[in-house]
N, C-alpha and C. Protein backbone atom coordinates (compact mmCIF):
# COMPACT_ATOMS: atom_id res chain seq x y z
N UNK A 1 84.81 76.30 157.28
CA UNK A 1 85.64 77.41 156.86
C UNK A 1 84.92 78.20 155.76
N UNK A 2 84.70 79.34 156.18
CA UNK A 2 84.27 80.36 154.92
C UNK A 2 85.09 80.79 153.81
N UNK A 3 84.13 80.42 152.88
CA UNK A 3 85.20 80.50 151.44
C UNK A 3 84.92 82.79 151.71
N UNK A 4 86.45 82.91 150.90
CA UNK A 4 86.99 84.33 150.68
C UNK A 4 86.62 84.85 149.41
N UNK A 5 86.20 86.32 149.48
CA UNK A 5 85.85 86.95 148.15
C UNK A 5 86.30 87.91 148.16
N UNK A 6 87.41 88.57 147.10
CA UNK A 6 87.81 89.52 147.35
C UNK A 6 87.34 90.81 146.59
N UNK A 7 86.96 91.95 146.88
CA UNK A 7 86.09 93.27 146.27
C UNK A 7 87.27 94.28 146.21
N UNK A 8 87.24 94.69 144.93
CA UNK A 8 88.55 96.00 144.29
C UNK A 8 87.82 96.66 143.78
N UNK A 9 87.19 98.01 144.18
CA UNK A 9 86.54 98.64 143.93
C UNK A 9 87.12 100.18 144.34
N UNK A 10 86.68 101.35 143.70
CA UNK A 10 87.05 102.79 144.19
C UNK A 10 85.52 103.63 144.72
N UNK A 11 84.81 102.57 144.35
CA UNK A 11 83.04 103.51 144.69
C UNK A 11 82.84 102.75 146.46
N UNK A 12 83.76 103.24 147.42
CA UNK A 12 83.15 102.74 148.48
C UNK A 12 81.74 102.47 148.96
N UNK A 13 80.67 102.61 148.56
CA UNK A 13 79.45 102.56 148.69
C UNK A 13 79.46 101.35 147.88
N UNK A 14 79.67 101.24 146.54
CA UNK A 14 79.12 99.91 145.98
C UNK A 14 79.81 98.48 146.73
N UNK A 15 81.16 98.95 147.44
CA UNK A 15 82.08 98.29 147.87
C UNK A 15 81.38 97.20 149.28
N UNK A 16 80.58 98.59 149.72
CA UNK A 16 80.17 97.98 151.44
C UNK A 16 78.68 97.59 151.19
N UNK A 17 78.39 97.84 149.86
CA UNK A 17 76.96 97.02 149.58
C UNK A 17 77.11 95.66 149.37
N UNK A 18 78.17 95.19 148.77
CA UNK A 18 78.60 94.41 148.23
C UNK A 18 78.93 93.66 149.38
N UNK A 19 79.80 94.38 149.95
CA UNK A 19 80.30 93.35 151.23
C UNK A 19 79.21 93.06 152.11
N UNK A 20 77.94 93.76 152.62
CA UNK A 20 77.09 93.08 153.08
C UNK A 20 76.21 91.73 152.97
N UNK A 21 75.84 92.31 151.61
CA UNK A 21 75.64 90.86 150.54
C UNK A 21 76.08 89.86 150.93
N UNK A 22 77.57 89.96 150.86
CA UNK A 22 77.67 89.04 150.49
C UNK A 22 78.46 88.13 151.99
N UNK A 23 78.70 88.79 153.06
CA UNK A 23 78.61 88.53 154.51
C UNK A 23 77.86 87.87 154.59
N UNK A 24 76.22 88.18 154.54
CA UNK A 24 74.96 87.79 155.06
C UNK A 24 74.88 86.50 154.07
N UNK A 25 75.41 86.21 153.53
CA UNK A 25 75.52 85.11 152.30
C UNK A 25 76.52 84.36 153.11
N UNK A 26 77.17 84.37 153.54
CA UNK A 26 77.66 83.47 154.52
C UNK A 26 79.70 83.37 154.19
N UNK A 27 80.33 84.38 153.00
CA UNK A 27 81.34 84.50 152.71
C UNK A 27 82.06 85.46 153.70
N UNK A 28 83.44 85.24 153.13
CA UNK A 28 84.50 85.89 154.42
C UNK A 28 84.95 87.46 152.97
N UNK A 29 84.42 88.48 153.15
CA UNK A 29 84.92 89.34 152.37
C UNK A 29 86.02 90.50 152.61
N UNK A 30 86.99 90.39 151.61
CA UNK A 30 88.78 91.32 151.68
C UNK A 30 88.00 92.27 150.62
N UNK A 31 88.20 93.90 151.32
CA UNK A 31 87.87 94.80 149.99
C UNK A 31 89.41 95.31 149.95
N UNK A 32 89.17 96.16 148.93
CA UNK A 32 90.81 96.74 148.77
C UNK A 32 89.50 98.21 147.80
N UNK A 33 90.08 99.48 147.86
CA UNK A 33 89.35 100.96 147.39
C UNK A 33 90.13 101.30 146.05
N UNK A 34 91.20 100.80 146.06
CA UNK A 34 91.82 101.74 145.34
C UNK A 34 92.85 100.58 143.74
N UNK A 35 91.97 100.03 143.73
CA UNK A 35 92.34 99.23 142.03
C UNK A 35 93.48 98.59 141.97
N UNK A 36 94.43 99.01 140.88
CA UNK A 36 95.57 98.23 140.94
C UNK A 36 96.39 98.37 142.16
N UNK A 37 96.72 99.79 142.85
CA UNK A 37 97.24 99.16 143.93
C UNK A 37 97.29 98.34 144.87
N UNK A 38 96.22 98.58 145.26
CA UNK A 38 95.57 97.02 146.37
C UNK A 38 95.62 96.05 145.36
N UNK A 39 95.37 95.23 144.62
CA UNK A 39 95.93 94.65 143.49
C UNK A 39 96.88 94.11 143.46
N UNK A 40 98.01 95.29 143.72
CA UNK A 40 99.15 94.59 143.63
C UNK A 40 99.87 93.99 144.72
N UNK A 41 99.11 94.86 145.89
CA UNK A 41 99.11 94.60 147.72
C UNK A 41 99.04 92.98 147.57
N UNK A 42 98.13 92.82 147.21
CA UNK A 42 97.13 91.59 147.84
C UNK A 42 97.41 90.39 146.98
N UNK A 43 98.15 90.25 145.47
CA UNK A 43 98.45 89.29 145.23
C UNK A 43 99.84 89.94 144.16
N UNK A 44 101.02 90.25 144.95
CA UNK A 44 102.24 90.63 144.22
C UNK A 44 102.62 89.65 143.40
N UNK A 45 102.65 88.77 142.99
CA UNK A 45 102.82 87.72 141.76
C UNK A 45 102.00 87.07 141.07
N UNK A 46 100.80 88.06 140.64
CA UNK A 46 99.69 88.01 139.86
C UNK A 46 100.17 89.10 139.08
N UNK A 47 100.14 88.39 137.54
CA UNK A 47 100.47 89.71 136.60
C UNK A 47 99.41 89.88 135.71
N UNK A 48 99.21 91.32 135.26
CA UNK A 48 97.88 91.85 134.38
C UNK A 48 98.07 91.43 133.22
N UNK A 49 97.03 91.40 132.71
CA UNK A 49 96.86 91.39 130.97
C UNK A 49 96.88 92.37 130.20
């Protein structure tokens, strides 16, 4: 089972560099573009500091 990494980023380019990386590295990668919202998408009972 491939461990998950998740990328929150708004610079789509650094986003899908990243996700190549780190594919070819052998991880399962979730991006989300847009910061806290995806953020809050992706783990709704995770609260900020």
């Amino acid at each position: 089972m491939k461990q998950k990494i998740l990328i929150i980023d708004d610079d789509i380019d650094l986003v899908e560099a990243m996700r190549l990386t780190l594919e070819n590295a052998g991880f399962e990668v979730i991006d989300a573009q847009e910061g806290e919202k995806d953020w809050r998408r992706l783990c709704p009972n995770t609260r900020t500091l």
